[in-house]
PDB file of N, CA and C in Angstrom:
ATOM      1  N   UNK A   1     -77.934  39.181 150.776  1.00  0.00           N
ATOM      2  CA  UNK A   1     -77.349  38.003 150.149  1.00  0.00           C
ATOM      3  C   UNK A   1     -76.492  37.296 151.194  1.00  0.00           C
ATOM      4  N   UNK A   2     -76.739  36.273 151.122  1.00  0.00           N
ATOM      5  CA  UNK A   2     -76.260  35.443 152.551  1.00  0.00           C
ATOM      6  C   UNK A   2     -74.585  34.807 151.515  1.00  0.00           C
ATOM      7  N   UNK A   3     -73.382  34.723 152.544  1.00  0.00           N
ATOM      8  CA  UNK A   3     -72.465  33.997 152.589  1.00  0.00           C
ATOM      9  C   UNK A   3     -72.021  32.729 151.409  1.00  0.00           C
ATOM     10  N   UNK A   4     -73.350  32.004 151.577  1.00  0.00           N
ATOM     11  CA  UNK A   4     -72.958  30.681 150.367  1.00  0.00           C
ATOM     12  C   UNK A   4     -73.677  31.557 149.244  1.00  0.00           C
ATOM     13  N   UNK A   5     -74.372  32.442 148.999  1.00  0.00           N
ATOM     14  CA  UNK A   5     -74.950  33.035 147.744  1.00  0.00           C
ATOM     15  C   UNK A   5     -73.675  33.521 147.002  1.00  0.00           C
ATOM     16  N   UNK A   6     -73.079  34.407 147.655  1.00  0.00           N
ATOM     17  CA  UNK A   6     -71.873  35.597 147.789  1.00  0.00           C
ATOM     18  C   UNK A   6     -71.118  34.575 146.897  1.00  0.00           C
ATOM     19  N   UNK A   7     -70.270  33.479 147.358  1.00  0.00           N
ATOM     20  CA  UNK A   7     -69.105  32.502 147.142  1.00  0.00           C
ATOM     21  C   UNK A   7     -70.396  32.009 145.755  1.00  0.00           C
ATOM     22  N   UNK A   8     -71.049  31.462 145.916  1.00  0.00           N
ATOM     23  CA  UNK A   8     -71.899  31.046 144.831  1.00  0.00           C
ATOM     24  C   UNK A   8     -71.568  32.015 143.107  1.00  0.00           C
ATOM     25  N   UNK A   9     -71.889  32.842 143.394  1.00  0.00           N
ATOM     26  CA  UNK A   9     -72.378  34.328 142.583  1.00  0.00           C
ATOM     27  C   UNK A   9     -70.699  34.230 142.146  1.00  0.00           C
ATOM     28  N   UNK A  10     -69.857  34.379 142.980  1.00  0.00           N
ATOM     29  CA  UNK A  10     -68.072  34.768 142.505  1.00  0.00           C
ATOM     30  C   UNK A  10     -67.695  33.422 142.228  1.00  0.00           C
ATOM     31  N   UNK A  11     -67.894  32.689 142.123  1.00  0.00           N
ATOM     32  CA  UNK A  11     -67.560  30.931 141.650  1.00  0.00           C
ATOM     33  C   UNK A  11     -68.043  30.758 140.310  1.00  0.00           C
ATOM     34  N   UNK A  12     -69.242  31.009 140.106  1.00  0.00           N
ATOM     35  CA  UNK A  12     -69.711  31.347 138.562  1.00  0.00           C
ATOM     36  C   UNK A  12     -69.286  32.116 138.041  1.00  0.00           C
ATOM     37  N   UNK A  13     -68.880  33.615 138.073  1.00  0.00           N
ATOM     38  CA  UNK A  13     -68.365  34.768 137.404  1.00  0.00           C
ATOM     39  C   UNK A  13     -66.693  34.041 136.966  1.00  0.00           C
ATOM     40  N   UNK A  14     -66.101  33.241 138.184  1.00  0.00           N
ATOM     41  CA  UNK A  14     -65.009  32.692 138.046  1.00  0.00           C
ATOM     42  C   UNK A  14     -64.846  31.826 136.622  1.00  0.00           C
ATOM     43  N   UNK A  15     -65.180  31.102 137.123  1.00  0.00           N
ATOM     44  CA  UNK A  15     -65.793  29.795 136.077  1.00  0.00           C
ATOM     45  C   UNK A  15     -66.167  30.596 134.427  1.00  0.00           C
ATOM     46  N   UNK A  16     -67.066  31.327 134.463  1.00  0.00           N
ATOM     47  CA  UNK A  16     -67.404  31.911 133.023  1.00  0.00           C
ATOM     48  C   UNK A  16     -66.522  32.440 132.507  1.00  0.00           C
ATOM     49  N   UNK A  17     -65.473  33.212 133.248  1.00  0.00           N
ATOM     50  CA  UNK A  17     -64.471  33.641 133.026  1.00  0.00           C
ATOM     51  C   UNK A  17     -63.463  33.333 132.402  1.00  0.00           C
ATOM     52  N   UNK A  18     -63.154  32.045 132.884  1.00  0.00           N
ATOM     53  CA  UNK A  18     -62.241  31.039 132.700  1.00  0.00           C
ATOM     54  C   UNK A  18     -62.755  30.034 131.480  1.00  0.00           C
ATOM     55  N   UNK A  19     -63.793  30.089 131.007  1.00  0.00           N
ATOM     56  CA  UNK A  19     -64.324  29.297 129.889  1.00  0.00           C
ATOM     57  C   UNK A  19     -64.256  30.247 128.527  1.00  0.00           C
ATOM     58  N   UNK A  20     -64.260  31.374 128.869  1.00  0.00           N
ATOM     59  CA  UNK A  20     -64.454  32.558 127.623  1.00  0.00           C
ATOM     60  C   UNK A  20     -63.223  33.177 127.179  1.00  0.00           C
ATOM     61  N   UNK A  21     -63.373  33.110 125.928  1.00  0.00           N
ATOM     62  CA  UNK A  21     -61.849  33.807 125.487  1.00  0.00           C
ATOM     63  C   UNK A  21     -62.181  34.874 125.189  1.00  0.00           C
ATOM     64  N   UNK A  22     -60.345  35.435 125.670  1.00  0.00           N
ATOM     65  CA  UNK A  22     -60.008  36.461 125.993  1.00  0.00           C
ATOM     66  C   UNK A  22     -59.895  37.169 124.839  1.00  0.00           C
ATOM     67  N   UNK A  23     -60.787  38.230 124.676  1.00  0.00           N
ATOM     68  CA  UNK A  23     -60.540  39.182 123.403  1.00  0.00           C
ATOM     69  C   UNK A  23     -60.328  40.767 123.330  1.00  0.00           C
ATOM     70  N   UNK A  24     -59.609  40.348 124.668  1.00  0.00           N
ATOM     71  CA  UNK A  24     -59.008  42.406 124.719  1.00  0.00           C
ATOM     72  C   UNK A  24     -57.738  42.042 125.323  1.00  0.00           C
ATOM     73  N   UNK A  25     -57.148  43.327 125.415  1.00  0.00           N
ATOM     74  CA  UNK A  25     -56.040  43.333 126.049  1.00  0.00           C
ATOM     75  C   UNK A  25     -55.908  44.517 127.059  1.00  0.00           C
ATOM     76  N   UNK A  26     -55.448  43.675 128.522  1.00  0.00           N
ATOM     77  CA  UNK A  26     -55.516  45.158 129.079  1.00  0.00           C
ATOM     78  C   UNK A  26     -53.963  45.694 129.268  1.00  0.00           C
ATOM     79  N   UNK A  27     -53.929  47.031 129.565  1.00  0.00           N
ATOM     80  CA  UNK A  27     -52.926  48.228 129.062  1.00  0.00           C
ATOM     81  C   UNK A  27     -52.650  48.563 130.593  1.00  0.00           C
ATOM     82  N   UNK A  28     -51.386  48.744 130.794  1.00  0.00           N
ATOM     83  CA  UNK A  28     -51.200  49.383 132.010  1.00  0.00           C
ATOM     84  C   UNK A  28     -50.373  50.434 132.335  1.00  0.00           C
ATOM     85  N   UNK A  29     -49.582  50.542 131.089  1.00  0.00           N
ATOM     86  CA  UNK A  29     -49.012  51.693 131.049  1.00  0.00           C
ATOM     87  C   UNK A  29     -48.853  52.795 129.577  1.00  0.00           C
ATOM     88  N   UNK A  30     -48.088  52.710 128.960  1.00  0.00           N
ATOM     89  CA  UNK A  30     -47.902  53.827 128.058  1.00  0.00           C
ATOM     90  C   UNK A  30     -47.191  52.283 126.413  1.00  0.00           C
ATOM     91  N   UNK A  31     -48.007  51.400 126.822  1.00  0.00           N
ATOM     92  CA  UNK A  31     -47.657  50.433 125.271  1.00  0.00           C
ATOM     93  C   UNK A  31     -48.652  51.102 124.538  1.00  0.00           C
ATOM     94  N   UNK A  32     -48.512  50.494 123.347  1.00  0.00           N
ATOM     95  CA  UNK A  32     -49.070  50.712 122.077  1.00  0.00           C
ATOM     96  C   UNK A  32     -50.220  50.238 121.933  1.00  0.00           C
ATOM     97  N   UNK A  33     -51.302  50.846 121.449  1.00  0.00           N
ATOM     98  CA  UNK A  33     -52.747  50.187 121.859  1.00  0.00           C
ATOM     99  C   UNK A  33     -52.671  49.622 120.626  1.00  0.00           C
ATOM    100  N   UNK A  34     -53.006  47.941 120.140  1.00  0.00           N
ATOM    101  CA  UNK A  34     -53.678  47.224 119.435  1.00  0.00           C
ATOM    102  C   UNK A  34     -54.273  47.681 117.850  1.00  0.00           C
ATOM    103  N   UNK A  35     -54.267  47.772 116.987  1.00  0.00           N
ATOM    104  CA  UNK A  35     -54.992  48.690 115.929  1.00  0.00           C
ATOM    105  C   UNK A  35     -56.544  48.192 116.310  1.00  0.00           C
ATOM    106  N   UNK A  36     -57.165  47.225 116.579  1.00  0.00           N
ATOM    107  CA  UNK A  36     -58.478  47.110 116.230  1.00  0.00           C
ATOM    108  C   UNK A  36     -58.923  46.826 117.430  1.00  0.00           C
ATOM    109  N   UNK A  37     -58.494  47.208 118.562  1.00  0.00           N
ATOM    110  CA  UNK A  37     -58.882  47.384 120.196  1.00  0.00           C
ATOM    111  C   UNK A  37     -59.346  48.184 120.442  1.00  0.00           C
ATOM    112  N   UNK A  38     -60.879  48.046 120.946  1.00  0.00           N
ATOM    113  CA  UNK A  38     -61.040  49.659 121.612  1.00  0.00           C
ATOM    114  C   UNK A  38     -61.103  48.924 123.334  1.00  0.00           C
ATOM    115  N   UNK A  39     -61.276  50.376 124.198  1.00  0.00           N
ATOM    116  CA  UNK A  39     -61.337  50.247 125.111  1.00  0.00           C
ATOM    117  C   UNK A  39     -62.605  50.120 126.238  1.00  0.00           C
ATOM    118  N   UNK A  40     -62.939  50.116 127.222  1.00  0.00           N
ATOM    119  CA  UNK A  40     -64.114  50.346 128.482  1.00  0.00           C
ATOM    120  C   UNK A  40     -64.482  51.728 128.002  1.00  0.00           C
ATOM    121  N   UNK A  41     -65.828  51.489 127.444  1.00  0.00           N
ATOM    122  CA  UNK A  41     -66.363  52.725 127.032  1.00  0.00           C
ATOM    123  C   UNK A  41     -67.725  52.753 128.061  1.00  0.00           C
ATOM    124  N   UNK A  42     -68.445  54.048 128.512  1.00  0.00           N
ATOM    125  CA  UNK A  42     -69.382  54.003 129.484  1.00  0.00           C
ATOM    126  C   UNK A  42     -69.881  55.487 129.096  1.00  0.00           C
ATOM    127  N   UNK A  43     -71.290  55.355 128.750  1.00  0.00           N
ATOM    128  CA  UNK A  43     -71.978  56.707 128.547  1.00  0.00           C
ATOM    129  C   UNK A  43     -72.854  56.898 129.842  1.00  0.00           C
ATOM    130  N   UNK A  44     -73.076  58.377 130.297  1.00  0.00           N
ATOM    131  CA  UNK A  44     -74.080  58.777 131.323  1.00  0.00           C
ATOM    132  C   UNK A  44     -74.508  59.903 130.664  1.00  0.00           C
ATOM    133  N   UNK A  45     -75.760  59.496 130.668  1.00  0.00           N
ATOM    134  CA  UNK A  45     -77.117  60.893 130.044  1.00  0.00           C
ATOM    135  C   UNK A  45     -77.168  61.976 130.785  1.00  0.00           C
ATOM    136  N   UNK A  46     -76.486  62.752 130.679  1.00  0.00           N
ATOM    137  CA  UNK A  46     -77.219  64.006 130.829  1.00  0.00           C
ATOM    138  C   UNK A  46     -78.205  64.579 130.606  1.00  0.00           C
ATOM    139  N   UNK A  47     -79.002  65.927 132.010  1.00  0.00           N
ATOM    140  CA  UNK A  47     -80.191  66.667 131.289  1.00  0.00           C
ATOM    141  C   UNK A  47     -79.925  66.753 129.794  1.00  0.00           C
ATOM    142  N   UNK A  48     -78.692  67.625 129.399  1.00  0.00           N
ATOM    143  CA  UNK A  48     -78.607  68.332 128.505  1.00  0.00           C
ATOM    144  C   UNK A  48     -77.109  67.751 127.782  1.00  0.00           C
ATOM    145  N   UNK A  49     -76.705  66.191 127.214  1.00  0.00           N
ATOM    146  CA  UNK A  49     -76.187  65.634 126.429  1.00  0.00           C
ATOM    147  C   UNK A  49     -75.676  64.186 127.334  1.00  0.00           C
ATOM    148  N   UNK A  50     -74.379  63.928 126.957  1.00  0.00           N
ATOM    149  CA  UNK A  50     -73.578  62.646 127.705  1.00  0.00           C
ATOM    150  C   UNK A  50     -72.457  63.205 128.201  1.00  0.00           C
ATOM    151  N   UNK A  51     -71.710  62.701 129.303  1.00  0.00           N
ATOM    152  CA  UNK A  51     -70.467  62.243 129.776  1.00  0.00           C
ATOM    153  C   UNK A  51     -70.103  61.026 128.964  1.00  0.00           C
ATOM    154  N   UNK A  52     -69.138  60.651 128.470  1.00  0.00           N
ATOM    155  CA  UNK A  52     -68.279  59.424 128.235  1.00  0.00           C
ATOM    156  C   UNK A  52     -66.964  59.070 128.713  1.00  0.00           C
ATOM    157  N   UNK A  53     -66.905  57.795 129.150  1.00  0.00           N
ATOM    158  CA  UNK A  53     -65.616  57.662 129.831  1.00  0.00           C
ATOM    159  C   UNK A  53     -65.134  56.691 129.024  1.00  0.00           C
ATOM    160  N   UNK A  54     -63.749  56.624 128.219  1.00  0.00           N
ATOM    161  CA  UNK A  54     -63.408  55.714 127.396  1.00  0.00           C
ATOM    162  C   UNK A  54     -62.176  55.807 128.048  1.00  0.00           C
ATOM    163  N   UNK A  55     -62.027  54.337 128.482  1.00  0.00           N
ATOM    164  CA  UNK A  55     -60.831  54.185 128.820  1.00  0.00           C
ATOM    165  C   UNK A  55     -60.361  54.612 130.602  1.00  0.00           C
ATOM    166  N   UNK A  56     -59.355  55.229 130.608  1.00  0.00           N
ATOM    167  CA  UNK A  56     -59.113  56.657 132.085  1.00  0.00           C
ATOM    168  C   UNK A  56     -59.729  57.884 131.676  1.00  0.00           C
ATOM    169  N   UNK A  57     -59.839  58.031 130.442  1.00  0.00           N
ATOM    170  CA  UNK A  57     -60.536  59.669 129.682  1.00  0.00           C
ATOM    171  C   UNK A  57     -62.036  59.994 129.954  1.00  0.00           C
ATOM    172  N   UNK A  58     -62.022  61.225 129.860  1.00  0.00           N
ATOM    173  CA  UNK A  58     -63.546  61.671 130.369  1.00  0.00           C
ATOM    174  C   UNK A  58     -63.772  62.822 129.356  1.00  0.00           C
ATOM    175  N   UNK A  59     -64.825  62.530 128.888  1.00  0.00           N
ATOM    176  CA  UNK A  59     -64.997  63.846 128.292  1.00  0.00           C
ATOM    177  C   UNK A  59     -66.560  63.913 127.916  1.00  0.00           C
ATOM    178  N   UNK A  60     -67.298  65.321 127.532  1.00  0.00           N
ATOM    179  CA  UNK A  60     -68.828  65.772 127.538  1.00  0.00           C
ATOM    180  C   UNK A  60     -68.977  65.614 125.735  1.00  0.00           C
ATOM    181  N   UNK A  61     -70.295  65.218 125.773  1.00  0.00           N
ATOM    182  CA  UNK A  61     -70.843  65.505 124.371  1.00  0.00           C
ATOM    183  C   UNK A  61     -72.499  65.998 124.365  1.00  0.00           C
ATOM    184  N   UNK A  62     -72.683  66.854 123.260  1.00  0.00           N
ATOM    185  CA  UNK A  62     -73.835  67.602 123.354  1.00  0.00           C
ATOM    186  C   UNK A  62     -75.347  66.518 123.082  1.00  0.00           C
ATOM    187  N   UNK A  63     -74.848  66.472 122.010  1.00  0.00           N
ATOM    188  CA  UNK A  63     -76.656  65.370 121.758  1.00  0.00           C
ATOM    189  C   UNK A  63     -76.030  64.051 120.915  1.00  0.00           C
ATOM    190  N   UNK A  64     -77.009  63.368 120.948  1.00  0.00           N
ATOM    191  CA  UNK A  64     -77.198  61.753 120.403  1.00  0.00           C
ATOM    192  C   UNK A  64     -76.406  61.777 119.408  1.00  0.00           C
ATOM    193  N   UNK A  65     -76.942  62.849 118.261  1.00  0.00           N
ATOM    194  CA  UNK A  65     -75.841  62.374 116.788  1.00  0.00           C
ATOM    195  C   UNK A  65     -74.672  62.518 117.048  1.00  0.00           C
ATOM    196  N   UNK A  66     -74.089  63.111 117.457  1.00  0.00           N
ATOM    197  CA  UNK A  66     -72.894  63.553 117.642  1.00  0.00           C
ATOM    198  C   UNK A  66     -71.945  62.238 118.206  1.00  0.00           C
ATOM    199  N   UNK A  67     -72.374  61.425 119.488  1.00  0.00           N
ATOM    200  CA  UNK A  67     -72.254  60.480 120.172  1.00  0.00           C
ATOM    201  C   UNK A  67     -72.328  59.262 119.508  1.00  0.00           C
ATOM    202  N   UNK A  68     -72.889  59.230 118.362  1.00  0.00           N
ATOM    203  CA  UNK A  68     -73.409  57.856 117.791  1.00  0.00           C
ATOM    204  C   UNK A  68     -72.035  58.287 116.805  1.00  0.00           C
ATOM    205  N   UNK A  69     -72.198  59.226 116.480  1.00  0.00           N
ATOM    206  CA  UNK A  69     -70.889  59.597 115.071  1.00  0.00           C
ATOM    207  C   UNK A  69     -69.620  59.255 115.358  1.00  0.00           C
ATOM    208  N   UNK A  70     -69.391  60.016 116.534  1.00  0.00           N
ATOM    209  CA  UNK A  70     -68.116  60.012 117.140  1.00  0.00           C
ATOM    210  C   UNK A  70     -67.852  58.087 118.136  1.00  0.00           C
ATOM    211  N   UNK A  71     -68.629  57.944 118.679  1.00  0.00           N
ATOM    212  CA  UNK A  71     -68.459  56.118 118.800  1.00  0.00           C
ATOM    213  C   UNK A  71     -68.004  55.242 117.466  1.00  0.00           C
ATOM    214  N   UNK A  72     -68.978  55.425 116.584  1.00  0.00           N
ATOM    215  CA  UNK A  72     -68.857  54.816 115.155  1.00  0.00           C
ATOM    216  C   UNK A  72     -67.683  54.851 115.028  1.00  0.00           C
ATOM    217  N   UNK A  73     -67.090  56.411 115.104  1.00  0.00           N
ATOM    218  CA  UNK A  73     -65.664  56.130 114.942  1.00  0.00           C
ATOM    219  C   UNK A  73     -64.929  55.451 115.228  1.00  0.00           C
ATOM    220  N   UNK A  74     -65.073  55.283 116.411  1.00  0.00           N
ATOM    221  CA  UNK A  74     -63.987  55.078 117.329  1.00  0.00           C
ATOM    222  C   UNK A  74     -64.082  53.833 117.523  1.00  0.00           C
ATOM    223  N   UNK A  75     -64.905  53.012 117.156  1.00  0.00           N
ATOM    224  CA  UNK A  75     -65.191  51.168 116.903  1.00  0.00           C
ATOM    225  C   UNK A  75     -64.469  51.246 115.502  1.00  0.00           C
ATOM    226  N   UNK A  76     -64.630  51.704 114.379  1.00  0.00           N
ATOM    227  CA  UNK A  76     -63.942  50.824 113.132  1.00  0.00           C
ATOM    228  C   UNK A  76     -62.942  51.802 113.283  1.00  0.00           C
ATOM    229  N   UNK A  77     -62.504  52.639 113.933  1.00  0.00           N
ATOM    230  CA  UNK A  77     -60.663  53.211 113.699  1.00  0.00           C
ATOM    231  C   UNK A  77     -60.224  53.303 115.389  1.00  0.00           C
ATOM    232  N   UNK A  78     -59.900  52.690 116.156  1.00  0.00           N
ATOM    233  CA  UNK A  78     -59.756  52.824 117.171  1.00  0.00           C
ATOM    234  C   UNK A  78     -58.268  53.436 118.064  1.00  0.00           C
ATOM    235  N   UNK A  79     -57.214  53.248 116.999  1.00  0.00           N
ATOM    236  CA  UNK A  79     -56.004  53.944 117.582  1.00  0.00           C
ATOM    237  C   UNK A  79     -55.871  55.093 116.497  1.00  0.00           C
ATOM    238  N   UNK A  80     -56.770  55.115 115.254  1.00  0.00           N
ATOM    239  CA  UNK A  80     -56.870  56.632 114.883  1.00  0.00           C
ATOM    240  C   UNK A  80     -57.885  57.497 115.648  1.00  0.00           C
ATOM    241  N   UNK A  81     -58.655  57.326 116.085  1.00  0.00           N
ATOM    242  CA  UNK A  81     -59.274  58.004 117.245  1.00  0.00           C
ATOM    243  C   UNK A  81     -58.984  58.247 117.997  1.00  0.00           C
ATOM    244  N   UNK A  82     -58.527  57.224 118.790  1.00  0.00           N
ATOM    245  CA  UNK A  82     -57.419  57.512 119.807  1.00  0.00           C
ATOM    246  C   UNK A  82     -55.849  58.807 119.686  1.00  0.00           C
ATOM    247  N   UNK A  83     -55.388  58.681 118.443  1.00  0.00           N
ATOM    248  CA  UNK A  83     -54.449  59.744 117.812  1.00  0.00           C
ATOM    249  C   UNK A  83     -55.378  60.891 117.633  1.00  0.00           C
ATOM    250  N   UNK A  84     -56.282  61.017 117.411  1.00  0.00           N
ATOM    251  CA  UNK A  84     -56.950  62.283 116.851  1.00  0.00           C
ATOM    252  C   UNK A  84     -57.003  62.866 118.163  1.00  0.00           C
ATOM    253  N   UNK A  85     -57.450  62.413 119.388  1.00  0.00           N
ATOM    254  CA  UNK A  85     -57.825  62.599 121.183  1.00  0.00           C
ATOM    255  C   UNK A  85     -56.602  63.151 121.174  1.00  0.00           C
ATOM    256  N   UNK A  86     -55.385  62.475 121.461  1.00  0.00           N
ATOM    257  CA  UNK A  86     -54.023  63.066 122.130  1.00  0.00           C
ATOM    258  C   UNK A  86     -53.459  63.988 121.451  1.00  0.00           C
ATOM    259  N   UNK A  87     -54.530  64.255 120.075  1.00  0.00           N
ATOM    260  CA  UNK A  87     -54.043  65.684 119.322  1.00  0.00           C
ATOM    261  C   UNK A  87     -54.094  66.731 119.407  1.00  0.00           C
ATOM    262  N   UNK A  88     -55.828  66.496 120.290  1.00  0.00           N
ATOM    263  CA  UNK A  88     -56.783  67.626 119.979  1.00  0.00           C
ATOM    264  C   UNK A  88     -57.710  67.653 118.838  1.00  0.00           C
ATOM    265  N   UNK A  89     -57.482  66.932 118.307  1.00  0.00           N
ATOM    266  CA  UNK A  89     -58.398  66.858 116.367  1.00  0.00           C
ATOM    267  C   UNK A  89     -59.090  65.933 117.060  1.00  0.00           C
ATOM    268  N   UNK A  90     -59.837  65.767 117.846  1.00  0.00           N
ATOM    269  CA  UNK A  90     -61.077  64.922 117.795  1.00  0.00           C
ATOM    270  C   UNK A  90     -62.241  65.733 117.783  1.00  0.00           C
ATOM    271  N   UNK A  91     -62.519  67.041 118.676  1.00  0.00           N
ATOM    272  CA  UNK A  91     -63.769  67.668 118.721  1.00  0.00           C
ATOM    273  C   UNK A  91     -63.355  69.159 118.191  1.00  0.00           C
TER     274      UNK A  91
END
């Protein structure tokens, strides 16, 4: 990718950016998360289940249902999920 592509490519991302509203909030330290905020969620397949990274957190899950159950959650209750995690009552 040549120079004017580069500036091209980050001028648009800019721009879209700047046209789209903002519908999260980001967190940088120890505030109060939002009731109906969730966070940067990112699944990786495993042979044998997922990694998920929500948020700075990392944690393993065995198979699909489980993953679909436990997401579900965590989209319509998102700082009770989040409470259940820093409990231990999540898995």
């Amino acid at each position: 990718m040549s120079t004017a592509e580069t500036q091209v490519t980050i001028a648009d991302h800019a721009h879209r950016d700047a046209t789209r509203p903002i519908n999260r909030v980001e967190l940088t330290g120890n505030e109060a998360m939002l009731p109906n905020t969730i966070r940067d969620v990112q699944i990786t397949q495993l042979d044998h289940g997922y990694v998920v990274h929500v948020g700075c957190q990392r944690f393993a899950i065995e198979n699909a249902s489980i993953l679909i159950a436990k997401l579900t959650e965590y989209v319509y209750h998102p700082a009770a999920t989040e409470q259940k995690w820093k409990e231990g009552k999540l898995f």
